[in-house]
N, C-alpha and C. Protein backbone atom coordinates (compact mmCIF):
# COMPACT_ATOMS: atom_id res chain seq x y z
N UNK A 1 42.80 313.83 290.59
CA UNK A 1 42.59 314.07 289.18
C UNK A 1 42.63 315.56 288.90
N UNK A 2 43.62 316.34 289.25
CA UNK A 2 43.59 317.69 289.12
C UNK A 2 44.17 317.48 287.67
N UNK A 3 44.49 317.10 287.21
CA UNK A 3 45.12 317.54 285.64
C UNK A 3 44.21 316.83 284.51
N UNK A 4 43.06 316.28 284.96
CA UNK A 4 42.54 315.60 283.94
C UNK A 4 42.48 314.47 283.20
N UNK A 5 43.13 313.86 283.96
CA UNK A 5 44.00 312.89 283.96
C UNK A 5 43.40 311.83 285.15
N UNK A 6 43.01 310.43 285.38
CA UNK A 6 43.18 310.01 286.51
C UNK A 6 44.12 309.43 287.09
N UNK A 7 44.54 309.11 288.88
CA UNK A 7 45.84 308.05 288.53
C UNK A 7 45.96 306.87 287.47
N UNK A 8 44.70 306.33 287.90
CA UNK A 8 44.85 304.44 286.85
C UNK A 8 45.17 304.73 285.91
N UNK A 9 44.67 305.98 284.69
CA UNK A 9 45.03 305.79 283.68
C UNK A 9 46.52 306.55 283.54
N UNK A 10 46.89 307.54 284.02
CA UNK A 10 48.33 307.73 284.21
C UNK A 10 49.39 306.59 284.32
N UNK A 11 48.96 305.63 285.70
CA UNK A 11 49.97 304.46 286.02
C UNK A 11 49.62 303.44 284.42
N UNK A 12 48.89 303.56 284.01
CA UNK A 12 48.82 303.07 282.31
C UNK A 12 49.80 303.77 281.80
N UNK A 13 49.54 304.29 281.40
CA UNK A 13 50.48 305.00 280.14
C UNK A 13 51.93 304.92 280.92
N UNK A 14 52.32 305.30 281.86
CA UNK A 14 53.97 305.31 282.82
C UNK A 14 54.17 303.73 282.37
N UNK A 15 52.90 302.40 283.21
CA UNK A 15 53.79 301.24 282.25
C UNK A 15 53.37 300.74 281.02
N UNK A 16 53.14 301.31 280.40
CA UNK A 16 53.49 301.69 278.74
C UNK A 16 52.16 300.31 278.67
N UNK A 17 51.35 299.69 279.21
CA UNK A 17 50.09 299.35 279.04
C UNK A 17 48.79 300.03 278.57
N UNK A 18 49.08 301.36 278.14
CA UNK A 18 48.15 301.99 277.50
C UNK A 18 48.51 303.10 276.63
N UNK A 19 48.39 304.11 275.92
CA UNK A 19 48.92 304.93 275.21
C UNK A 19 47.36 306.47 275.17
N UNK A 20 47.90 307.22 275.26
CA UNK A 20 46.95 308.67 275.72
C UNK A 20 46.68 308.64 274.50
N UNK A 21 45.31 309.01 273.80
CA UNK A 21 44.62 309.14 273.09
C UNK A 21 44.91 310.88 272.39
N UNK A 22 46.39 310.71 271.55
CA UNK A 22 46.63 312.05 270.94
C UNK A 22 45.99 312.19 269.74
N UNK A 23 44.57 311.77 269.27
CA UNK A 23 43.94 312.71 268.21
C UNK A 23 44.09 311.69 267.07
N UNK A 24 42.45 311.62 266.40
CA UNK A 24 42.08 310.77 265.57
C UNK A 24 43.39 310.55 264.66
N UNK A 25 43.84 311.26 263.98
CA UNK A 25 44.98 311.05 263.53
C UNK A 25 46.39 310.76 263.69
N UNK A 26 46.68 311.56 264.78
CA UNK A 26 48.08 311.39 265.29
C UNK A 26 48.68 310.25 265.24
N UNK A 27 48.39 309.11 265.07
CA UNK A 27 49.45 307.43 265.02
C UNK A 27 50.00 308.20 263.22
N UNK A 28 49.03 308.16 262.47
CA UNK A 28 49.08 308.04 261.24
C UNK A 28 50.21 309.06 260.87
N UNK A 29 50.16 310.54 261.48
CA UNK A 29 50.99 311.57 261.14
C UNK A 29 52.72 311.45 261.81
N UNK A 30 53.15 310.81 262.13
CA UNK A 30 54.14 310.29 262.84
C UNK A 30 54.77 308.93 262.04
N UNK A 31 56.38 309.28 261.92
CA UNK A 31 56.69 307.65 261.44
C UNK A 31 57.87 307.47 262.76
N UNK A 32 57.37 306.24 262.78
CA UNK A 32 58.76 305.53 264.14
C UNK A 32 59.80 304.72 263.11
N UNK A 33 60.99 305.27 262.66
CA UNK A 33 61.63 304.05 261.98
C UNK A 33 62.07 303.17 262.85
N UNK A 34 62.25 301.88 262.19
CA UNK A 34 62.73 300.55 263.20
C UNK A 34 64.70 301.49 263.46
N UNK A 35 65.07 300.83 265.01
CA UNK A 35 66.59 301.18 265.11
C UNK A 35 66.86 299.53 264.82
N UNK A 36 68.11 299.74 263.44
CA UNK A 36 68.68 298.38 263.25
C UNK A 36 69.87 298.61 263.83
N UNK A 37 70.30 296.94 263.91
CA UNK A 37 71.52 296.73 264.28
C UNK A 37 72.48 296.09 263.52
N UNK A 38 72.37 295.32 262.79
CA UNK A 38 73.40 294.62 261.66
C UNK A 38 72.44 294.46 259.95
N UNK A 39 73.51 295.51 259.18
CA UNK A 39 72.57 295.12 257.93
C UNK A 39 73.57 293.91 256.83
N UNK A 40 72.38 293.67 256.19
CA UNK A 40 73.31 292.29 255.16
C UNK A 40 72.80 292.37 254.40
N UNK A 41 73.17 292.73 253.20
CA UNK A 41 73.17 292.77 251.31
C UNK A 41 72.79 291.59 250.73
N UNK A 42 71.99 290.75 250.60
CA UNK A 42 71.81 289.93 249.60
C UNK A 42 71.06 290.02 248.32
N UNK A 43 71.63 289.25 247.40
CA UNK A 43 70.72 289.76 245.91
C UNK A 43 70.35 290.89 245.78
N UNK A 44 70.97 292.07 246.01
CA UNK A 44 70.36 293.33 245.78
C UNK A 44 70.12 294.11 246.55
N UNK A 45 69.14 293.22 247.80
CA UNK A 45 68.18 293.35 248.78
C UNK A 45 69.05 293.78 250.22
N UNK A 46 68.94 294.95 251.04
CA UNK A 46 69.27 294.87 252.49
C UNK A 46 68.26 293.94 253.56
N UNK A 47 69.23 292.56 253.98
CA UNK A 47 67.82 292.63 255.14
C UNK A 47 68.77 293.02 256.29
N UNK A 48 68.52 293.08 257.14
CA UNK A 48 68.28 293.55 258.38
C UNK A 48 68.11 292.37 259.58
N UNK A 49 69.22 292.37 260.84
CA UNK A 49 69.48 290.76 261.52
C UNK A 49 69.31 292.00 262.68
N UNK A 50 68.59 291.21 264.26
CA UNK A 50 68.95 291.70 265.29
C UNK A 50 68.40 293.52 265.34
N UNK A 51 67.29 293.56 264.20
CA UNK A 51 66.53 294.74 264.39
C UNK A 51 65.11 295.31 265.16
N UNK A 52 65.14 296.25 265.88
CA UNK A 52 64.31 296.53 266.80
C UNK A 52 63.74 298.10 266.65
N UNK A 53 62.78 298.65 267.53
CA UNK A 53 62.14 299.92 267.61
C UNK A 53 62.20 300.28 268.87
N UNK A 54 62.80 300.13 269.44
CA UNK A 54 63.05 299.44 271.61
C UNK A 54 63.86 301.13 271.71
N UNK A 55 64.23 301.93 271.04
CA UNK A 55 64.25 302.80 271.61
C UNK A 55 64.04 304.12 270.24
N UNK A 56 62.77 304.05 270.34
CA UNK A 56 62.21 305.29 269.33
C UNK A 56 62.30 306.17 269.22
N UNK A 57 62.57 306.69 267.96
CA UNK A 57 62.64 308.24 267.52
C UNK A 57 61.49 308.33 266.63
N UNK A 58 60.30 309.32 266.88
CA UNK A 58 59.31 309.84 265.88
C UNK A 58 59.29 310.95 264.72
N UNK A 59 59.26 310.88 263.79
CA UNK A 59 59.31 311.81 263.30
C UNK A 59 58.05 312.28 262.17
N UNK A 60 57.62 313.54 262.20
CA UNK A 60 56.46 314.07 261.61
C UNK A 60 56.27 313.43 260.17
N UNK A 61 55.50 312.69 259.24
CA UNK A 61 55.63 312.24 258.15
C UNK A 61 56.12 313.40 257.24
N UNK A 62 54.94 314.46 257.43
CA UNK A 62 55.21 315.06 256.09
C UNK A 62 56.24 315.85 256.20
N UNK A 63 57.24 316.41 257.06
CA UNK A 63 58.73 316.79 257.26
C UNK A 63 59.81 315.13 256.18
N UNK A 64 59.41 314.68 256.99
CA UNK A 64 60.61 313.58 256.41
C UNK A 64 60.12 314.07 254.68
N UNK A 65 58.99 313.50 254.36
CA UNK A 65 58.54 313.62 252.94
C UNK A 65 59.13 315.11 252.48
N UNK A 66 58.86 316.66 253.08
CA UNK A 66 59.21 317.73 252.54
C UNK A 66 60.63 317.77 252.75
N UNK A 67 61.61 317.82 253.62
CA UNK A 67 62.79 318.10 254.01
C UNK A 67 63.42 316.78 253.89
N UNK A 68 63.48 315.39 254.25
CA UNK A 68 64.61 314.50 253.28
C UNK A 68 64.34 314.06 251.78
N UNK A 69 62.77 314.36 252.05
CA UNK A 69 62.83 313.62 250.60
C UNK A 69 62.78 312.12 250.52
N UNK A 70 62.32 311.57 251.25
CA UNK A 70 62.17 310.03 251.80
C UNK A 70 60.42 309.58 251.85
N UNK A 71 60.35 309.10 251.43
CA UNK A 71 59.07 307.85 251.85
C UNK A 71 59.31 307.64 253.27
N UNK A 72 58.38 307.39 254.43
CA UNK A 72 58.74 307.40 254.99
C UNK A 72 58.86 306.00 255.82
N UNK A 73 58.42 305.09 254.78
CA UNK A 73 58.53 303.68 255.60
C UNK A 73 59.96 303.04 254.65
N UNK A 74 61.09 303.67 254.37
CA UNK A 74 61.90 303.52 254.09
C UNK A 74 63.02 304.12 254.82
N UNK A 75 62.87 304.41 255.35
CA UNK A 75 63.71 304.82 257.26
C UNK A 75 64.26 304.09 257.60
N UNK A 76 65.37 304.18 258.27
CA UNK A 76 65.69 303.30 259.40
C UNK A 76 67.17 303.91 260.08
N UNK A 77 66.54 303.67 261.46
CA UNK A 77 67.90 304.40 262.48
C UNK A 77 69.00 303.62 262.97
N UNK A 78 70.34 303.99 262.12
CA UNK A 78 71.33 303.46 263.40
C UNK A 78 72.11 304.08 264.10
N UNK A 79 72.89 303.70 264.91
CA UNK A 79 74.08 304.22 265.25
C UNK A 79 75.40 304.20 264.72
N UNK A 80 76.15 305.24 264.79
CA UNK A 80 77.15 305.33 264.57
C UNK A 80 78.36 304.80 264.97
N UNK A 81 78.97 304.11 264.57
CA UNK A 81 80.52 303.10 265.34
C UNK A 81 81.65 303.47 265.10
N UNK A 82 82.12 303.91 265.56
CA UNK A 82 83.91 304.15 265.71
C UNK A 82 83.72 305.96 265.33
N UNK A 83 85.18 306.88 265.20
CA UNK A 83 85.58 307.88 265.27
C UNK A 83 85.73 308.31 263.26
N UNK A 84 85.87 308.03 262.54
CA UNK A 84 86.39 308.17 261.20
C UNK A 84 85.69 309.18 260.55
N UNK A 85 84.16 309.96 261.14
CA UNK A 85 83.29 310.70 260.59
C UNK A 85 83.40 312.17 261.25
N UNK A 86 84.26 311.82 262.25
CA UNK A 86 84.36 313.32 263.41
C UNK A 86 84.76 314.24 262.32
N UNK A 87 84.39 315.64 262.38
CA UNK A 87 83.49 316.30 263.44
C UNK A 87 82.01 316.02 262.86
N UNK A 88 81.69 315.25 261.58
CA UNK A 88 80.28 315.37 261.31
C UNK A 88 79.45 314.68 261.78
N UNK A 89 79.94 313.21 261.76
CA UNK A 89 79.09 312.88 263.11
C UNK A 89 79.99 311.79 264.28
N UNK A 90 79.50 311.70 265.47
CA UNK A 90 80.56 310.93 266.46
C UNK A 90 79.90 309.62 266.65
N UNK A 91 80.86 309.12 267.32
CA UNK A 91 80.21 307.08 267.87
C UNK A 91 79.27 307.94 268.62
N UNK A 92 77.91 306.75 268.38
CA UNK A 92 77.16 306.61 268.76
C UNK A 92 75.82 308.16 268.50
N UNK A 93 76.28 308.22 267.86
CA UNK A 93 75.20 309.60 266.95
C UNK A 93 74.10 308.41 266.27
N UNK A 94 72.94 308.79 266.25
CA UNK A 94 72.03 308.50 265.34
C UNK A 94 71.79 308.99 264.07
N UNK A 95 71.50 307.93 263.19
CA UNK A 95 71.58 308.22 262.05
C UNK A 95 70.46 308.06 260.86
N UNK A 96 69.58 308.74 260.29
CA UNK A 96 68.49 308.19 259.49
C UNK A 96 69.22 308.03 258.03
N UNK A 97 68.71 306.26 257.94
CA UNK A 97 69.55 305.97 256.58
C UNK A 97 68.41 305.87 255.44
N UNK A 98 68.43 306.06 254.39
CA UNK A 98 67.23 306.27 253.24
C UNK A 98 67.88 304.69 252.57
N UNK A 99 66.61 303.77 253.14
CA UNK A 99 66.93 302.27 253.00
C UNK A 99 67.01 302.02 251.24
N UNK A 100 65.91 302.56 250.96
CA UNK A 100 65.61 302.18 249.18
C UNK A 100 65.62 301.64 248.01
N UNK A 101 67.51 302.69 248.09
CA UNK A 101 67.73 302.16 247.00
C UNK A 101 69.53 302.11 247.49
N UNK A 102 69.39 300.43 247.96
CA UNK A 102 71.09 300.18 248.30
C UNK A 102 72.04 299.87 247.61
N UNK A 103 72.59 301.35 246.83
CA UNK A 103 73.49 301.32 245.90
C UNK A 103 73.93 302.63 245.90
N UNK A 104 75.27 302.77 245.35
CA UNK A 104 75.72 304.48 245.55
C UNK A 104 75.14 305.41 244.07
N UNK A 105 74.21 305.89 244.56
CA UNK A 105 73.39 306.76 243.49
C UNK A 105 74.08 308.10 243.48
N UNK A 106 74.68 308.63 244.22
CA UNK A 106 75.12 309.96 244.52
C UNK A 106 76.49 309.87 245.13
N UNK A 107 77.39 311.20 245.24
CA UNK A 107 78.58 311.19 246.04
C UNK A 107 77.41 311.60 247.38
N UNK A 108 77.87 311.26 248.72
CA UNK A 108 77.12 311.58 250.26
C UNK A 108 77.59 310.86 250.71
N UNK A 109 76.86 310.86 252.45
CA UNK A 109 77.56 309.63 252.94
C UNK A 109 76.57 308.79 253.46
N UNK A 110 77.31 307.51 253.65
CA UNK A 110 76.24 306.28 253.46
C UNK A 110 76.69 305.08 254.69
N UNK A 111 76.10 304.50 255.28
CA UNK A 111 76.51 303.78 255.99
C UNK A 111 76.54 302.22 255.35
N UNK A 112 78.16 301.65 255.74
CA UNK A 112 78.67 300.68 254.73
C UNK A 112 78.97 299.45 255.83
N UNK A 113 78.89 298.41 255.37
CA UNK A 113 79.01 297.33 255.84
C UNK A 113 80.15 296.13 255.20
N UNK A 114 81.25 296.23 255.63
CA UNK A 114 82.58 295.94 254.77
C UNK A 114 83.59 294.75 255.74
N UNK A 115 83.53 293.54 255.36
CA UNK A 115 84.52 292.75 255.98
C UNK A 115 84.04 292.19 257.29
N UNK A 116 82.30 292.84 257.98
CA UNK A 116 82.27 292.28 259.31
C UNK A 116 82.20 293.93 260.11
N UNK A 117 82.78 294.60 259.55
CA UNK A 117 82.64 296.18 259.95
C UNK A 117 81.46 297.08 259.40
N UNK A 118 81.31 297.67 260.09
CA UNK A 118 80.03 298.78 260.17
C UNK A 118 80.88 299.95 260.54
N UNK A 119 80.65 301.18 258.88
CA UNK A 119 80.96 302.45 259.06
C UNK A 119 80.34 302.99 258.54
N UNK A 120 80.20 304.86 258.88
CA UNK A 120 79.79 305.85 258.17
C UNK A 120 80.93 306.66 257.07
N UNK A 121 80.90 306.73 256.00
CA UNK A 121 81.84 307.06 255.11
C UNK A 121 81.24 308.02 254.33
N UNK A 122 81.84 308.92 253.52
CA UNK A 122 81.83 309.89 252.84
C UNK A 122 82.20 309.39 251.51
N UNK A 123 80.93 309.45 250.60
CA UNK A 123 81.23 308.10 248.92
C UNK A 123 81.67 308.89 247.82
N UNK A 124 82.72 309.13 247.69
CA UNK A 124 82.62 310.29 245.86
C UNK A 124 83.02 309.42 244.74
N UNK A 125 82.46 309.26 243.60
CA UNK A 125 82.42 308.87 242.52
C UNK A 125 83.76 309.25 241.14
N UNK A 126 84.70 308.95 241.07
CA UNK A 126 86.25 309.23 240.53
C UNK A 126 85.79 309.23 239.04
N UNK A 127 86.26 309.87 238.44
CA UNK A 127 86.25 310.27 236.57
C UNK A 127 86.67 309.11 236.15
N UNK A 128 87.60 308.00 236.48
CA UNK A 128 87.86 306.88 236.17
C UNK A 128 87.07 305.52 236.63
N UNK A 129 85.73 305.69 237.44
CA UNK A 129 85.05 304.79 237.30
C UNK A 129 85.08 304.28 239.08
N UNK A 130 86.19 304.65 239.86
CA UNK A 130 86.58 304.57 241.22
C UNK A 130 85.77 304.94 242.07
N UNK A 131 85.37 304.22 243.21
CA UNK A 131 84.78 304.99 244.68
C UNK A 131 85.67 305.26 245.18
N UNK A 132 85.88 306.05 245.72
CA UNK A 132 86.58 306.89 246.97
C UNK A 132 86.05 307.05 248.60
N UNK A 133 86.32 306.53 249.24
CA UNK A 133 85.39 306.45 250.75
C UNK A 133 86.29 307.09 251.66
N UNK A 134 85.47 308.20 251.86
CA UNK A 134 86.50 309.29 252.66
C UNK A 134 86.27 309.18 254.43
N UNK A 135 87.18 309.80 254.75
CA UNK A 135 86.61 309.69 256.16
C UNK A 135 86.79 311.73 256.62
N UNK A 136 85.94 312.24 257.13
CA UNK A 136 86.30 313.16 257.75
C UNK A 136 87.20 313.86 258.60
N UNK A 137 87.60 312.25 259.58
CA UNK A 137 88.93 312.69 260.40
C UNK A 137 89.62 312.62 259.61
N UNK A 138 90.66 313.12 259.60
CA UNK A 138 91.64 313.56 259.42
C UNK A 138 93.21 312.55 259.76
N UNK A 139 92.78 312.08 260.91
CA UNK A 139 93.40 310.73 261.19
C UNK A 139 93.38 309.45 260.33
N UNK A 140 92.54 309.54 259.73
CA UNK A 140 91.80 308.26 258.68
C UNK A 140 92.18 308.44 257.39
N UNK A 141 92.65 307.52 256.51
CA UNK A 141 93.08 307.54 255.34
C UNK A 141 91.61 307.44 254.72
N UNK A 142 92.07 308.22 253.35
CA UNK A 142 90.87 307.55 252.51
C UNK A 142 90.89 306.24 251.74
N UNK A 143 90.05 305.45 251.28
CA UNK A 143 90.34 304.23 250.27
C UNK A 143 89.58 304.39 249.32
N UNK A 144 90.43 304.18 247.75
CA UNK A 144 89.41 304.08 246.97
C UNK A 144 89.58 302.68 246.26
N UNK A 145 88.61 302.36 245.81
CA UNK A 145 87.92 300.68 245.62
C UNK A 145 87.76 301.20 243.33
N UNK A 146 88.31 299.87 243.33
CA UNK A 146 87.50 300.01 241.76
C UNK A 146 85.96 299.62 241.61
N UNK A 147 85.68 299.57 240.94
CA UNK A 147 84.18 299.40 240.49
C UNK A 147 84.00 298.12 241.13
N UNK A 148 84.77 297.26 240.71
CA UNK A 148 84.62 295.83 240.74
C UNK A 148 84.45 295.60 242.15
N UNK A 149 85.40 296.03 242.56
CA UNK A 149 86.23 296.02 244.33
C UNK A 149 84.44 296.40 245.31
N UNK A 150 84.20 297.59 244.71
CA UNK A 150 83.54 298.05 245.65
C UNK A 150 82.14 297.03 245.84
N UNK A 151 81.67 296.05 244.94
CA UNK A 151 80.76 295.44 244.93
C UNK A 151 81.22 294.75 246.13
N UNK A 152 82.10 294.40 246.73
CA UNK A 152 81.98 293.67 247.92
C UNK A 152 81.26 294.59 249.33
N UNK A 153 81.32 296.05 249.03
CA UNK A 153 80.64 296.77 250.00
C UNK A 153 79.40 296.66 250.36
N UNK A 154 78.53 296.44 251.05
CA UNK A 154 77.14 296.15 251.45
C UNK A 154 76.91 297.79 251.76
N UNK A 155 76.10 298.16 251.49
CA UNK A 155 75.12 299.12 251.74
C UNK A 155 74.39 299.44 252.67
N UNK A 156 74.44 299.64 253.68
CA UNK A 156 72.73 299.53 254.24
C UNK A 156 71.75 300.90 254.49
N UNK A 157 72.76 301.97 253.50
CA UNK A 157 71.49 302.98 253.32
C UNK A 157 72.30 304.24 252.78
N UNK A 158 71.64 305.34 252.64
CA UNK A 158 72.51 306.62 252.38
C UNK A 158 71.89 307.51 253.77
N UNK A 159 72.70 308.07 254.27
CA UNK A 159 72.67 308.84 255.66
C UNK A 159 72.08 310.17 255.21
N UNK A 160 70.73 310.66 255.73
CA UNK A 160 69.84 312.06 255.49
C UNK A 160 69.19 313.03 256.31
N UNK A 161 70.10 312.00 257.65
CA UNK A 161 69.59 313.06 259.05
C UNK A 161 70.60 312.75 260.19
N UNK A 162 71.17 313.67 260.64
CA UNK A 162 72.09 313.08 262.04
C UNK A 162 71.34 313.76 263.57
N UNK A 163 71.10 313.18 264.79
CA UNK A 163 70.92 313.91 265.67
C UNK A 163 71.80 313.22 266.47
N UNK A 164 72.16 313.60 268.00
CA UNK A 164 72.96 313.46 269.04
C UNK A 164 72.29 314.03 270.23
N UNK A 165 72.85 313.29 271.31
CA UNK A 165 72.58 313.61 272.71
C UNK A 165 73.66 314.49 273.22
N UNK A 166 73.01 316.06 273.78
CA UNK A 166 73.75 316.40 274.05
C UNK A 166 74.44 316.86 275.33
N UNK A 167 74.97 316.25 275.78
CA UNK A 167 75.27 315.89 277.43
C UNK A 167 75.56 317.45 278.54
């Protein structure tokens, strides 16, 4: 027990059967968003199929609240799929999506759920009433959707934080 620490309760916490006692507060000051995996639009509503927290990212409440601007139980992390966002963000980048309000409120980019596909797209709003869904590469065409059109797009958030592993 040179660190203060004993083994038993060390071999606790290593198999995740116990958790170190970081400070009357600390659960509370921390948000874990759930990592989803498939989102689905109904009536309005995103739910969420095949979603988990199995590999967590924490983040300080009142940061998310000062710097995204998010509530913070309106979070949620995914990953990124395919190449169409390079250089801003790559497959398999994490992504904090601002669940809320699933509808395009702003030009940004938003992660879209279209045909069975899951992408990150770049949304701008056309003087004629048009979405435009851009892609960053350069390789990737853009598409733009009429008003009507685009209601078939599912939503499952607007994108307000990217991080990556960096190898």
């Amino acid at each position: 027990m040179k660190s203060g620490v004993s083994e038993s309760l060390l071999r606790k916490y290593l198999a995740a059967d116990s958790l170190p006692d970081t400070g009357k507060h600390a659960r509370s000051e921390y948000s874990v968003p759930p990592e989803l995996d498939t989102p689905v639009q109904e009536n309005g509503d995103v739910q969420w199929l095949n979603g988990s927290a199995t590999d967590a990212l924490a983040f300080k409440s009142s940061w998310v609240k000062d710097q995204l601007h998010v509530e913070p139980h309106y979070l949620a992390l995914m990953r990124v799929r395919g190449d169409a966002m390079e250089p801003t963000v790559w497959k398999g980048d994490a992504v904090l999506l601002n669940v809320r309000h699933p509808k395009f409120t702003d030009d940004g980019l938003y992660f879209l759920k279209q045909f069975n596909s899951l992408a990150v797209k770049r949304v701008q709003h056309s003087l004629n009433g048009e979405l435009i869904f851009k892609s960053d590469n350069t390789a990737c065409s853009d598409e733009r959707l009429s008003a009507t059109d685009a209601a078939s797009v599912h939503i499952a958030g607007r994108v307000v934080w990217t991080g990556r592993h960096v190898p």
